[in-house]
N, C-alpha and C. Protein backbone atom coordinates (compact mmCIF):
# COMPACT_ATOMS: atom_id res chain seq x y z
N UNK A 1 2.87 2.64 -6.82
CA UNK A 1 2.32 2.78 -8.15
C UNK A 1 1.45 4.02 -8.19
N UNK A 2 1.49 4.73 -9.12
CA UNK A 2 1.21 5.87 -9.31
C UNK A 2 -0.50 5.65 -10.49
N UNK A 3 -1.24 6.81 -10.24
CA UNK A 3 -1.90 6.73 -11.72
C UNK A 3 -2.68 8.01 -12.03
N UNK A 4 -3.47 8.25 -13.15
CA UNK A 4 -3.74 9.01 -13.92
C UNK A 4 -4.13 10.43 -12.30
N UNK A 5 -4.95 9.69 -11.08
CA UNK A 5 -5.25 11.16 -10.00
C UNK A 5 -4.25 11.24 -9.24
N UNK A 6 -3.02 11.21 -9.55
CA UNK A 6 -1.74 12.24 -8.77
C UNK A 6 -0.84 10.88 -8.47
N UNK A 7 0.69 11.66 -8.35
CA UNK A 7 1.48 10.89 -7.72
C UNK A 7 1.61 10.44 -6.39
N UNK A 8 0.80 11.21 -5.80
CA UNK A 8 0.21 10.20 -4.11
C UNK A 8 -0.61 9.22 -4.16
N UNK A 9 -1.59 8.97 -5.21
CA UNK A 9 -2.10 7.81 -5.01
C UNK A 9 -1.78 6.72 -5.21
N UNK A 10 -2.58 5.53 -4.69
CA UNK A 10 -2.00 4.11 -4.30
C UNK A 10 -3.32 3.35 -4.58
N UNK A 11 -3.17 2.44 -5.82
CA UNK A 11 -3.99 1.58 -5.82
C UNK A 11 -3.75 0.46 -5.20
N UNK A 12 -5.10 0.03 -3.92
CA UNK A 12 -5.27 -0.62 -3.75
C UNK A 12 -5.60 -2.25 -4.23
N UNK A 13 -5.52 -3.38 -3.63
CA UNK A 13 -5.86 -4.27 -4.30
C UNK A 13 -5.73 -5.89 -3.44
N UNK A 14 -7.14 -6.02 -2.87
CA UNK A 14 -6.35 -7.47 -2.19
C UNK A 14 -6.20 -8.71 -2.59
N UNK A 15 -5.10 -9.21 -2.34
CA UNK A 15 -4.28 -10.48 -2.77
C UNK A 15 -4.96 -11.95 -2.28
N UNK A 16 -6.03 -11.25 -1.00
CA UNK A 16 -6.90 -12.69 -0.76
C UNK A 16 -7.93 -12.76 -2.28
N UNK A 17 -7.82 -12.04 -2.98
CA UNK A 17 -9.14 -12.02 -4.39
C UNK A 17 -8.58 -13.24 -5.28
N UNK A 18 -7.31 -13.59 -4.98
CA UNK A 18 -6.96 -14.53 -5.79
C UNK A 18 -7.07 -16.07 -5.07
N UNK A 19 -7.33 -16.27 -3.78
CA UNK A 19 -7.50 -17.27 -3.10
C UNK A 19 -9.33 -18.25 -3.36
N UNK A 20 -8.80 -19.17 -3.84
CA UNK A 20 -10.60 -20.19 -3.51
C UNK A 20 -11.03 -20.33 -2.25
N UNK A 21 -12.10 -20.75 -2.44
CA UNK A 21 -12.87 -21.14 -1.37
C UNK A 21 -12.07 -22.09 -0.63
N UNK A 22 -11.46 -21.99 0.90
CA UNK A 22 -11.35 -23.28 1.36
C UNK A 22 -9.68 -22.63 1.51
N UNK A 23 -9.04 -22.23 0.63
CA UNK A 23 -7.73 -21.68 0.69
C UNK A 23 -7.34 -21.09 2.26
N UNK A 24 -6.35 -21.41 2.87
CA UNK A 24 -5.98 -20.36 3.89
C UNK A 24 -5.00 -19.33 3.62
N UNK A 25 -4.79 -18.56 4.40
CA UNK A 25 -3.79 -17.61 4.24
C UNK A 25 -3.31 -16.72 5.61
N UNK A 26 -2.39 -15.79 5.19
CA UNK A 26 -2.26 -14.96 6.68
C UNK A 26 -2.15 -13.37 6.28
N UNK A 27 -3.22 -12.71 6.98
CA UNK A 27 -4.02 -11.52 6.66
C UNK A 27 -2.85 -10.47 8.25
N UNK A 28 -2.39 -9.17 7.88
CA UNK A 28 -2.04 -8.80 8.56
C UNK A 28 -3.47 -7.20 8.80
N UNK A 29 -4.02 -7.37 10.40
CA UNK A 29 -5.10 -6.69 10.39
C UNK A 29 -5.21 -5.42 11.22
N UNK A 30 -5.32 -4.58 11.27
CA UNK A 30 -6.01 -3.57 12.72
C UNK A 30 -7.51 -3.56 12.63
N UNK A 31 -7.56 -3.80 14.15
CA UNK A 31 -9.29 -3.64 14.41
C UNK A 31 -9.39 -2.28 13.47
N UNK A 32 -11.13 -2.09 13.37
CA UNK A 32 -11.79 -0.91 12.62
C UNK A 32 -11.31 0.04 13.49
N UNK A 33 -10.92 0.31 14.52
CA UNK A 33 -11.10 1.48 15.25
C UNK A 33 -9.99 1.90 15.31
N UNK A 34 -9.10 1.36 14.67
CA UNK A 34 -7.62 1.98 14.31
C UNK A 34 -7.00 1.81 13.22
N UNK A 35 -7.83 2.15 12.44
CA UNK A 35 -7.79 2.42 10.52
C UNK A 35 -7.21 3.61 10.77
N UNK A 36 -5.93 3.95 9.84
CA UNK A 36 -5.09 5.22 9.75
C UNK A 36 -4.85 5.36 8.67
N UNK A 37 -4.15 5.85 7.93
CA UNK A 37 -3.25 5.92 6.81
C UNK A 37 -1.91 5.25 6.75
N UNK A 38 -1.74 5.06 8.54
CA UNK A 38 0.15 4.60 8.66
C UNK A 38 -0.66 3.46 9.43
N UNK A 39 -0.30 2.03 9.18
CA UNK A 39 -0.01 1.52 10.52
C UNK A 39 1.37 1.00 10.89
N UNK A 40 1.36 1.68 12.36
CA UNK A 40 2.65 0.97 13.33
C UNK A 40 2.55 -0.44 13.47
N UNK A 41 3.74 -0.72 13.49
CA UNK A 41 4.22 -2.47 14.03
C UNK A 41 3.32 -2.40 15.44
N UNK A 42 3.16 -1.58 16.39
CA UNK A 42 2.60 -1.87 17.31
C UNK A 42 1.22 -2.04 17.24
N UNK A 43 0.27 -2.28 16.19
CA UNK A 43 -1.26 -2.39 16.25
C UNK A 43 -1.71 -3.48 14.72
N UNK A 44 -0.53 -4.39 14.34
CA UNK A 44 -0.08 -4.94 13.29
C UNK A 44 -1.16 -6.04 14.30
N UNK A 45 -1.91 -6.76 13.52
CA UNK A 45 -2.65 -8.01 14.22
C UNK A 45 -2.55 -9.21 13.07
N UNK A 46 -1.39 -10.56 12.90
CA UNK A 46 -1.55 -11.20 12.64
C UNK A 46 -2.33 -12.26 12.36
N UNK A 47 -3.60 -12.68 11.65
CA UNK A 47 -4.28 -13.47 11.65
C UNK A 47 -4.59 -14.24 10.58
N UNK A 48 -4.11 -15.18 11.04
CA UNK A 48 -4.66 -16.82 10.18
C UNK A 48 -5.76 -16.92 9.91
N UNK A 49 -6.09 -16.69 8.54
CA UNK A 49 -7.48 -16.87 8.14
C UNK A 49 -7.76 -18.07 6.67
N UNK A 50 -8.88 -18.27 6.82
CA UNK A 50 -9.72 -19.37 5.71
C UNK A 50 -10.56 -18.56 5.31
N UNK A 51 -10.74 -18.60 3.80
CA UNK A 51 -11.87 -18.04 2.91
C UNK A 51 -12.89 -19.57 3.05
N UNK A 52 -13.92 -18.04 3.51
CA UNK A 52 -15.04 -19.32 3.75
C UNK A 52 -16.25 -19.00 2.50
N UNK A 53 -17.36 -20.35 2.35
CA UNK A 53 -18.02 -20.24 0.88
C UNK A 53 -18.73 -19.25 0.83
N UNK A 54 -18.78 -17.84 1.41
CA UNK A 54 -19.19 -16.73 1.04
C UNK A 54 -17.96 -16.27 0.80
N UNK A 55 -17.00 -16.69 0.58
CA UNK A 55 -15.92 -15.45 -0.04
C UNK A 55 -15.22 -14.72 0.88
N UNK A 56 -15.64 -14.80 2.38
CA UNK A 56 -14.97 -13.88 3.32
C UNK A 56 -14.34 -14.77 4.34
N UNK A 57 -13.16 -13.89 5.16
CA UNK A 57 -12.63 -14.40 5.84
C UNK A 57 -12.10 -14.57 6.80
N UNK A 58 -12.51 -16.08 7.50
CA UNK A 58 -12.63 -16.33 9.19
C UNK A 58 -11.36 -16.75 9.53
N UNK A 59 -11.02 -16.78 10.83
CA UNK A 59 -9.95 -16.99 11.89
C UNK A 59 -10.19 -18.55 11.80
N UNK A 60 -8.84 -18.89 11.31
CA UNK A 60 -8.32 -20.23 11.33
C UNK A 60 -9.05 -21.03 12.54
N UNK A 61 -8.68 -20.74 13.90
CA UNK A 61 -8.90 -20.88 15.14
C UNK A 61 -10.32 -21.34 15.68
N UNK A 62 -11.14 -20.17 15.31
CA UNK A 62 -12.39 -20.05 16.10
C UNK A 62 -13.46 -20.27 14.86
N UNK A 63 -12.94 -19.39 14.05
CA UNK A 63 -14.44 -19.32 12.88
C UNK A 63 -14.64 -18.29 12.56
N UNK A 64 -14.35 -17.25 13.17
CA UNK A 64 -15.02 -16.06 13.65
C UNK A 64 -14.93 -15.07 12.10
N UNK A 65 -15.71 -14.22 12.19
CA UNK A 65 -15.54 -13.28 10.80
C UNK A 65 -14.44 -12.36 11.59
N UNK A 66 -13.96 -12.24 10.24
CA UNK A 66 -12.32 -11.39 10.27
C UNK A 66 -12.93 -10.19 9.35
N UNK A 67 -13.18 -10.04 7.99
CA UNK A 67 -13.53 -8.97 6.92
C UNK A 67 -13.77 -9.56 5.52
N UNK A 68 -14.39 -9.14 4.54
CA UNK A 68 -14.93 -9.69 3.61
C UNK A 68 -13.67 -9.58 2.99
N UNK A 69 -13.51 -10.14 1.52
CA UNK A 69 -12.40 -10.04 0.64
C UNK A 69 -13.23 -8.83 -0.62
N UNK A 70 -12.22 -8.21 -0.93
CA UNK A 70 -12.16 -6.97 -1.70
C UNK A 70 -11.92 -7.47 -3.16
N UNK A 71 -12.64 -7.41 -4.15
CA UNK A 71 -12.44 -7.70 -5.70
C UNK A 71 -12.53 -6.54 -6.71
N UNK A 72 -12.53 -5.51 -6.13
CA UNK A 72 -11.78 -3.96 -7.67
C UNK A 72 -11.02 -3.46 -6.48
N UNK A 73 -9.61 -3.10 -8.06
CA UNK A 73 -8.88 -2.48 -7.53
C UNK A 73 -9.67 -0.98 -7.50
N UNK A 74 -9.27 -0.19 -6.23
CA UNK A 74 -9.47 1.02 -6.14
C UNK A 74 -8.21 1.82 -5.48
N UNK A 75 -8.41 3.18 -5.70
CA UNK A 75 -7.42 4.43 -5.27
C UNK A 75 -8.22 4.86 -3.97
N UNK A 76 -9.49 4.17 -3.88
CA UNK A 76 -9.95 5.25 -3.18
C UNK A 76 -10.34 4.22 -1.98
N UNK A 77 -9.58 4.83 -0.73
CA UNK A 77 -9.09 4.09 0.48
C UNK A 77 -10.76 3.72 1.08
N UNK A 78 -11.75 4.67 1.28
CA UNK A 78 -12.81 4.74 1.64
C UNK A 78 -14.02 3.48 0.90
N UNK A 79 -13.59 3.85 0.22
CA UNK A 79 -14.46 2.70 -0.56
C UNK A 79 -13.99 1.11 0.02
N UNK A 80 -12.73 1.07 -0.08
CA UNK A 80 -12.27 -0.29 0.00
C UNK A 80 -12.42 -0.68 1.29
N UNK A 81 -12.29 0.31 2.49
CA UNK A 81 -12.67 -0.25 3.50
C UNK A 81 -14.17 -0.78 3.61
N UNK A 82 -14.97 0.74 3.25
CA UNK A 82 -16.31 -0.57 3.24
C UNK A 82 -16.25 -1.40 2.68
N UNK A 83 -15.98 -1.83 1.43
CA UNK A 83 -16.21 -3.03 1.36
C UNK A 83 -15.84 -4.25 1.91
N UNK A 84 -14.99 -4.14 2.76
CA UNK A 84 -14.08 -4.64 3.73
C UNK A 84 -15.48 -5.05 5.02
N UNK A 85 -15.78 -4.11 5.27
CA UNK A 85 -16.67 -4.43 6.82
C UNK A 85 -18.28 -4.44 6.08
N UNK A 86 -18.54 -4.55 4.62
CA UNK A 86 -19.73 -4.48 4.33
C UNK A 86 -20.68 -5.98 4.26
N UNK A 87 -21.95 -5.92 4.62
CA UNK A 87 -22.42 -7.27 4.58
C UNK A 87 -21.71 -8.23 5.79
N UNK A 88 -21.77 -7.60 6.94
CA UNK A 88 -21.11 -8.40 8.14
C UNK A 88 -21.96 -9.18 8.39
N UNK A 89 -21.60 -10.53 8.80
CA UNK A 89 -22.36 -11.59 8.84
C UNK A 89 -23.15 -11.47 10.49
N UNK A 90 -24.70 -12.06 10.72
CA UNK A 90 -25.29 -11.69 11.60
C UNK A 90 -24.37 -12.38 13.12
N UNK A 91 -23.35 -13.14 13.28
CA UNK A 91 -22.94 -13.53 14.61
C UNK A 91 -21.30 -12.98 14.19
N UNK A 92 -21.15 -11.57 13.67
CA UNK A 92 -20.17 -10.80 14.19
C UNK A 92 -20.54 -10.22 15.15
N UNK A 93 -19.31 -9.51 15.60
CA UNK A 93 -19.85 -8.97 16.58
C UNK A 93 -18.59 -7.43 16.20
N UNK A 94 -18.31 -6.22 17.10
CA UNK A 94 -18.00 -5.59 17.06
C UNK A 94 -16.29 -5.65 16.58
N UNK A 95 -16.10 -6.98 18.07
CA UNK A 95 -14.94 -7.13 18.52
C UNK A 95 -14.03 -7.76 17.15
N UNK A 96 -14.91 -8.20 16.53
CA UNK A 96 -14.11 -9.12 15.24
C UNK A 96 -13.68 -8.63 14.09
N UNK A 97 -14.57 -6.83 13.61
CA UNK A 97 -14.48 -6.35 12.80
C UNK A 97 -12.68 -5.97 12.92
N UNK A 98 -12.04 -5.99 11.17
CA UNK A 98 -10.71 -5.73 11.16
C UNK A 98 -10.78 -5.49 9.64
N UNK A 99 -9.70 -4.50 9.32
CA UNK A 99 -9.50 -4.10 7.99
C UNK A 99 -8.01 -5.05 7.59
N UNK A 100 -7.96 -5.18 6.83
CA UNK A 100 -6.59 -5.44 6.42
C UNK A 100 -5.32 -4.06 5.96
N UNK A 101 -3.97 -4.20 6.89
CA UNK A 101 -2.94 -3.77 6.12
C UNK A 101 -2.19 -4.10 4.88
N UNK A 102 -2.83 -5.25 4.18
CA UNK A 102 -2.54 -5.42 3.45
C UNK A 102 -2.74 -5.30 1.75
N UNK A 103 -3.49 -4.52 1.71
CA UNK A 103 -4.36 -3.87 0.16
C UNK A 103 -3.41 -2.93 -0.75
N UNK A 104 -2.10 -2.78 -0.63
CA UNK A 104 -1.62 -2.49 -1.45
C UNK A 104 -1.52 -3.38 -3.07
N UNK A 105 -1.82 -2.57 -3.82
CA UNK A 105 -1.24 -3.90 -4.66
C UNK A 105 -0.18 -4.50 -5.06
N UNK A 106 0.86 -4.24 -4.56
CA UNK A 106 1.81 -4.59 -5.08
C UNK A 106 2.12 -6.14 -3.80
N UNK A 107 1.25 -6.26 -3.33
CA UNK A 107 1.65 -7.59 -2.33
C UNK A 107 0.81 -8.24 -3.22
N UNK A 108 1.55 -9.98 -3.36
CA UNK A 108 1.52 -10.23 -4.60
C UNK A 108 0.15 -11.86 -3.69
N UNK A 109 -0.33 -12.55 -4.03
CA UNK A 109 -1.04 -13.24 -3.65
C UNK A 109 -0.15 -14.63 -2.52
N UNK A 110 0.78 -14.88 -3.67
CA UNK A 110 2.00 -15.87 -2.87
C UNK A 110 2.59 -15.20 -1.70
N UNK A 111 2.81 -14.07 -1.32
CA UNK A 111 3.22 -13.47 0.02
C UNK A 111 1.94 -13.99 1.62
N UNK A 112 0.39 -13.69 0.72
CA UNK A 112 -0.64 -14.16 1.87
C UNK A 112 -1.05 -15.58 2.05
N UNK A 113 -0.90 -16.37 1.25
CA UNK A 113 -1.56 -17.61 0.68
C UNK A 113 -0.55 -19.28 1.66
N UNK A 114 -1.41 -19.66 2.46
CA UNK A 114 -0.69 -20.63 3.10
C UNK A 114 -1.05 -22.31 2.38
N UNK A 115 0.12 -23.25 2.59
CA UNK A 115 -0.71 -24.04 1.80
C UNK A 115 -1.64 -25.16 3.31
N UNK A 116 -1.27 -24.65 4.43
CA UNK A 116 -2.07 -25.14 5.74
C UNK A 116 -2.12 -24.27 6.96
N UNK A 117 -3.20 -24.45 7.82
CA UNK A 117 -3.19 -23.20 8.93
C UNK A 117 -2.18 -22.95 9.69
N UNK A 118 -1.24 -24.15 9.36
CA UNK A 118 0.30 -23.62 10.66
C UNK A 118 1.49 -23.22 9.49
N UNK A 119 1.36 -23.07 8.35
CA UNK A 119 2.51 -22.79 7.72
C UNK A 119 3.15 -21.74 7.92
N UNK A 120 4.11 -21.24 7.40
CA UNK A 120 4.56 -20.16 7.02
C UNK A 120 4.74 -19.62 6.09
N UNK A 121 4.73 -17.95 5.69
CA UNK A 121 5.11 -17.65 4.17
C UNK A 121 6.08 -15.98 4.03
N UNK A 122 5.61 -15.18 3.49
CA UNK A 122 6.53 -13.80 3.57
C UNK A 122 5.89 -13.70 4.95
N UNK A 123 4.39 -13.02 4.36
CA UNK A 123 3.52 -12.20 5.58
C UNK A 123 3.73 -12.32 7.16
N UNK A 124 4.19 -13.79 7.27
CA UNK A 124 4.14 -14.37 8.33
C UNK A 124 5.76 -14.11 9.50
N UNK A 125 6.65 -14.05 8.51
CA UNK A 125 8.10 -14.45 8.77
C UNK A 125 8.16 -12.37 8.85
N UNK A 126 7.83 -11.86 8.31
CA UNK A 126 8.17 -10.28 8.22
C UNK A 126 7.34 -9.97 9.71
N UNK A 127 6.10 -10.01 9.76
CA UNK A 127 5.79 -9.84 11.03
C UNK A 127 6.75 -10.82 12.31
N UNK A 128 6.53 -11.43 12.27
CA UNK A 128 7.58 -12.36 13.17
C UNK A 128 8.88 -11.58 13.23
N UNK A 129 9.24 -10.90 12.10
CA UNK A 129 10.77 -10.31 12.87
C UNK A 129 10.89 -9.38 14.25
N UNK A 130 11.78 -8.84 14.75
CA UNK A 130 11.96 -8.31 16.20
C UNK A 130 13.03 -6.83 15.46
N UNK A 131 12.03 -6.48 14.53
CA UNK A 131 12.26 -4.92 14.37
C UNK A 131 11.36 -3.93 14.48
N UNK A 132 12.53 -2.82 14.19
CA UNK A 132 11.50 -0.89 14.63
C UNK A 132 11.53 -0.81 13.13
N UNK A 133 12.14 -1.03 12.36
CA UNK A 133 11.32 -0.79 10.53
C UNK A 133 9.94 -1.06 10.46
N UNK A 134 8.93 -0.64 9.93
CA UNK A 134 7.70 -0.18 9.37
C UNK A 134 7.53 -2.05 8.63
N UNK A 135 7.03 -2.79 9.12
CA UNK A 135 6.81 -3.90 8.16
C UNK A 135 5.82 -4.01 7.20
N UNK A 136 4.90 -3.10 7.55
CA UNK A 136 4.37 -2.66 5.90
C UNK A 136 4.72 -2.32 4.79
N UNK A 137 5.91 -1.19 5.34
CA UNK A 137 6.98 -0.72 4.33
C UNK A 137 7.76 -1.78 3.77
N UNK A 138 8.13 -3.02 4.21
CA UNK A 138 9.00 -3.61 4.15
C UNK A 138 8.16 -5.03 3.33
N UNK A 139 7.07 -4.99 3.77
CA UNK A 139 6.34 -5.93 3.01
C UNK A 139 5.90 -5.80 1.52
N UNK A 140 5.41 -3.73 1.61
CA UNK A 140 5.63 -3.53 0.15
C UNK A 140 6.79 -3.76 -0.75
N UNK A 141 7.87 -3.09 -0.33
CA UNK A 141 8.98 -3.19 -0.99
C UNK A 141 9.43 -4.64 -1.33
N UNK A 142 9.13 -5.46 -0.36
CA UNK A 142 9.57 -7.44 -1.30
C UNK A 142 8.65 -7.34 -1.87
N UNK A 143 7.31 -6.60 -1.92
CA UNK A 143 6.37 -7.13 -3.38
C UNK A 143 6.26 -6.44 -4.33
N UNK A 144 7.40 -5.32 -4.33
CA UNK A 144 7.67 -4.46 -5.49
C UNK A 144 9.20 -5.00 -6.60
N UNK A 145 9.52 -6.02 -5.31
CA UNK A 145 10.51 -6.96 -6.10
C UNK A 145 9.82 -7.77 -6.79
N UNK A 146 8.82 -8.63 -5.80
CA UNK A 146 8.06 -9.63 -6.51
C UNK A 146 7.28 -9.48 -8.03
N UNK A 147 7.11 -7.94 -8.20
CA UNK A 147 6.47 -7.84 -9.49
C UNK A 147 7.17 -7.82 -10.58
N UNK A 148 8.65 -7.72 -10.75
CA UNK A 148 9.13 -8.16 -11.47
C UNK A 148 8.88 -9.24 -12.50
N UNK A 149 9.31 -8.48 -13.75
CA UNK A 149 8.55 -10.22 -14.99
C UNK A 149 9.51 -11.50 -14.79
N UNK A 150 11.09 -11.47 -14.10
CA UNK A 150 11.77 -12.41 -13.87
C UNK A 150 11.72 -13.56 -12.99
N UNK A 151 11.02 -12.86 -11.71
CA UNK A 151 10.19 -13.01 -10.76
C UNK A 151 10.01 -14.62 -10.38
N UNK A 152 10.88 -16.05 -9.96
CA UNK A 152 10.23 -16.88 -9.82
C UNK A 152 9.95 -17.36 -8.36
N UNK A 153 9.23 -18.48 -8.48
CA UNK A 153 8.83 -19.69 -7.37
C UNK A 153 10.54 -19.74 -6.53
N UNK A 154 11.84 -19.99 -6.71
CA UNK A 154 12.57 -19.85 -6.79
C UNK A 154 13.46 -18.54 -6.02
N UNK A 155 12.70 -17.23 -6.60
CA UNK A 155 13.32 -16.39 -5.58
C UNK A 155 12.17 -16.21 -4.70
N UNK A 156 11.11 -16.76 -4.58
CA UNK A 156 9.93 -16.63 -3.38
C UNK A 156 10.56 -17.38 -2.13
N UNK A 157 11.18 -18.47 -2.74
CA UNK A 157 11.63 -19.45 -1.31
C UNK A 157 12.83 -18.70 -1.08
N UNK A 158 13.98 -17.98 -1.65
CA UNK A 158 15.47 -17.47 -1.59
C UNK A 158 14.73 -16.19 -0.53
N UNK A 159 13.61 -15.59 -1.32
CA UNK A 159 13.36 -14.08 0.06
C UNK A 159 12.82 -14.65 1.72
N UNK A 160 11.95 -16.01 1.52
CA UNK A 160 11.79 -16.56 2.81
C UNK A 160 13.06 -16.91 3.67
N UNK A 161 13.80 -17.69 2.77
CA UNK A 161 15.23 -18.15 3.63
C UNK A 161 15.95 -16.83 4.22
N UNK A 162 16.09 -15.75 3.17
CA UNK A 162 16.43 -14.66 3.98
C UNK A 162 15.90 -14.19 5.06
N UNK A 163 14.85 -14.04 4.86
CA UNK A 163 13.67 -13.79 6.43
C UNK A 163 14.15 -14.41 7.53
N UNK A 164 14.38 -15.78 7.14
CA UNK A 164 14.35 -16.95 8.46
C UNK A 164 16.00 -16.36 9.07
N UNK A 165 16.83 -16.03 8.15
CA UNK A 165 17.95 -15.73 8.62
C UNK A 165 18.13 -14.76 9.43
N UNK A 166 17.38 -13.87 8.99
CA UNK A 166 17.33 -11.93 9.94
C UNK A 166 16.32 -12.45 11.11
N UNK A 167 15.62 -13.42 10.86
CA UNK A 167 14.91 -13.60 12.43
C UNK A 167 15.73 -14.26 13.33
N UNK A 168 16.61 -15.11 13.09
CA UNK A 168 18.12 -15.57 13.41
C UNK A 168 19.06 -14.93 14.28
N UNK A 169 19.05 -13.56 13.76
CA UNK A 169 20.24 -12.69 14.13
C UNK A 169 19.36 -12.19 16.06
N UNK A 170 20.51 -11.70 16.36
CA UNK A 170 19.86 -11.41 17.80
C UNK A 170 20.43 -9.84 17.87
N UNK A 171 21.36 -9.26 16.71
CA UNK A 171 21.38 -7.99 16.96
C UNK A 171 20.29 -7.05 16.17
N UNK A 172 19.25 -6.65 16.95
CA UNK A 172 18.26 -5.90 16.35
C UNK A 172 18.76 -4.67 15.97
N UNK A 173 19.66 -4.07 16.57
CA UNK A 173 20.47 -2.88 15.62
C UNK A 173 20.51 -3.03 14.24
N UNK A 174 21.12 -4.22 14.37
CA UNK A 174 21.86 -4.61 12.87
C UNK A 174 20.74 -5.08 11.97
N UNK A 175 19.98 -5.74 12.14
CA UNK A 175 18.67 -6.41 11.54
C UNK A 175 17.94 -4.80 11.13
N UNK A 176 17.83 -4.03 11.80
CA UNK A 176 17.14 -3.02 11.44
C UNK A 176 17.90 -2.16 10.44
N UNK A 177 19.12 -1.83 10.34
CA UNK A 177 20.22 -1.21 9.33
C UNK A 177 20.53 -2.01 7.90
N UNK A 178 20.43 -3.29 8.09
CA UNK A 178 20.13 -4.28 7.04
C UNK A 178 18.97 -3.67 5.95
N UNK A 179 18.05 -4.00 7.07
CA UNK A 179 16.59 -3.86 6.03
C UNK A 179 16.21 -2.52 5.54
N UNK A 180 16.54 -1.56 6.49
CA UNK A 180 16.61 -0.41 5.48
C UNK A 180 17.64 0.09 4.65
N UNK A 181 18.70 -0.53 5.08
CA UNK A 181 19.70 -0.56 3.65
C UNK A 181 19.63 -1.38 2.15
N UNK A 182 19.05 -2.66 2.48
CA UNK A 182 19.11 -3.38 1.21
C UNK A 182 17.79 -3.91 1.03
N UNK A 183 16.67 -3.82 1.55
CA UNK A 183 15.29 -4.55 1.63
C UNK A 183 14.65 -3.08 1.50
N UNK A 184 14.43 -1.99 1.72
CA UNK A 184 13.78 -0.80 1.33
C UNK A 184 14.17 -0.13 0.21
C-alpha cells in the first residue's frame, strides 16, 4: 500500500491492536538487535503470545514480556519500533526485548489471533513450512488477498487447508515454485 510520501512507503499497522485483553495469538519476532528492513526466514522467531491487562505482550509459556502492542498506523518504521520496546516493564530484561515482523498492514488480525495457546492459524502454518521463499513476503501477499471486500471466514479456513497441504508435500523444490508462482 502506497500513500500520499512516495511509492516506497508502507504503512505500518499491528493486527495484535485488534486483540482484548486475555486474547492469545502468534506474533512472528526478531530480537531488537536484528531489526532490518528485510527479515530472513533464518532470524524469523515464532512466539506464542497473550495480551496481558496492560495491553502488551507476554510468551504464552513463561510470562515473559515479548513487546508492547502498537495502536497508529504509521509509515514511519522508527517510530513504530519504539513504540514497540517503549515503557518496558521493570522484570524485562534485555534478552526478551523483540520487535515484531509483523506490522505490515495488510496482515489482517485473523491471520495472528489464536482461539488457545496450542492452536493454529495462517502465521503459524506459513512459518512452519520447510521453505527458501521469504515468509514475510508470503504472509503479506495472503493478507493482500485477505483484504479483499469478498473476503470470508470460509476462504480463511480454504487458505489454512492449503497451508496444511504444502506442509504435506516433501518436495521442497516444488513447494517453493508453487508459492512463488501462485501465492506471490
Amino acid at each position: 500500500m502506497t500513500d500520499a510520501s512516495g511509492p516506497n512507503s508502507v504503512i505500518l499497522g499491528d493486527p495484535f491492536a485488534a486483540l482484548d485483553i486475555g486474547e492469545y495469538g502468534a506474533d512472528v519476532c526478531v530480537h531488537r538487535d536484528d531489526i532490518s528492513t528485510e527479515f530472513p526466514n533464518e532470524i524469523l522467531e515464532l512466539i506464542r503470545v497473550q495480551v496481558d491487562e496492560d495491553r502488551d505482550l507476554r510468551r504464552v509459556d513463561s510470562g515473559q514480556f515479548v513487546r508492547n502492542v502498537v495502536y497508529a498506523d504509521s509509515d514511519d518504521r522508527h517510530s513504530v519500533i519504539k513504540q514497540m520496546l517503549a515503557d518496558v516493564p521493570s522484570d524485562a530484561t534485555d534478552d526478551d526485548l523483540y520487535v515484531s515482523a509483523l506490522l505490515r498492514d495488510v496482515i489482517p488480525p485473523a491471520f495472528v489471533r489464536l482461539d488457545g495457546p496450542d492452536d493454529e492459524n495462517v502465521v503459524t502454518k506459513v512459518i512452519g513450512l520447510d521453505t527458501d521463499v521469504s515468509k514475510i513476503k508470503l504472509l503479506v501477499s495472503l493478507g493482500r488477498v485477505a483484504q479483499q471486500d469478498d473476503f470470508t471466514a470460509e476462504d480463511l479456513d480454504s487458505m489454512e487447508g492449503a497451508l496444511d497441504t504444502l506442509a504435506e508435500l516433501d518436495d521442497d523444490e516444488n513447494i517453493d515454485r508453487y508459492i512463488e508462482a501462485k501465492l506471490l
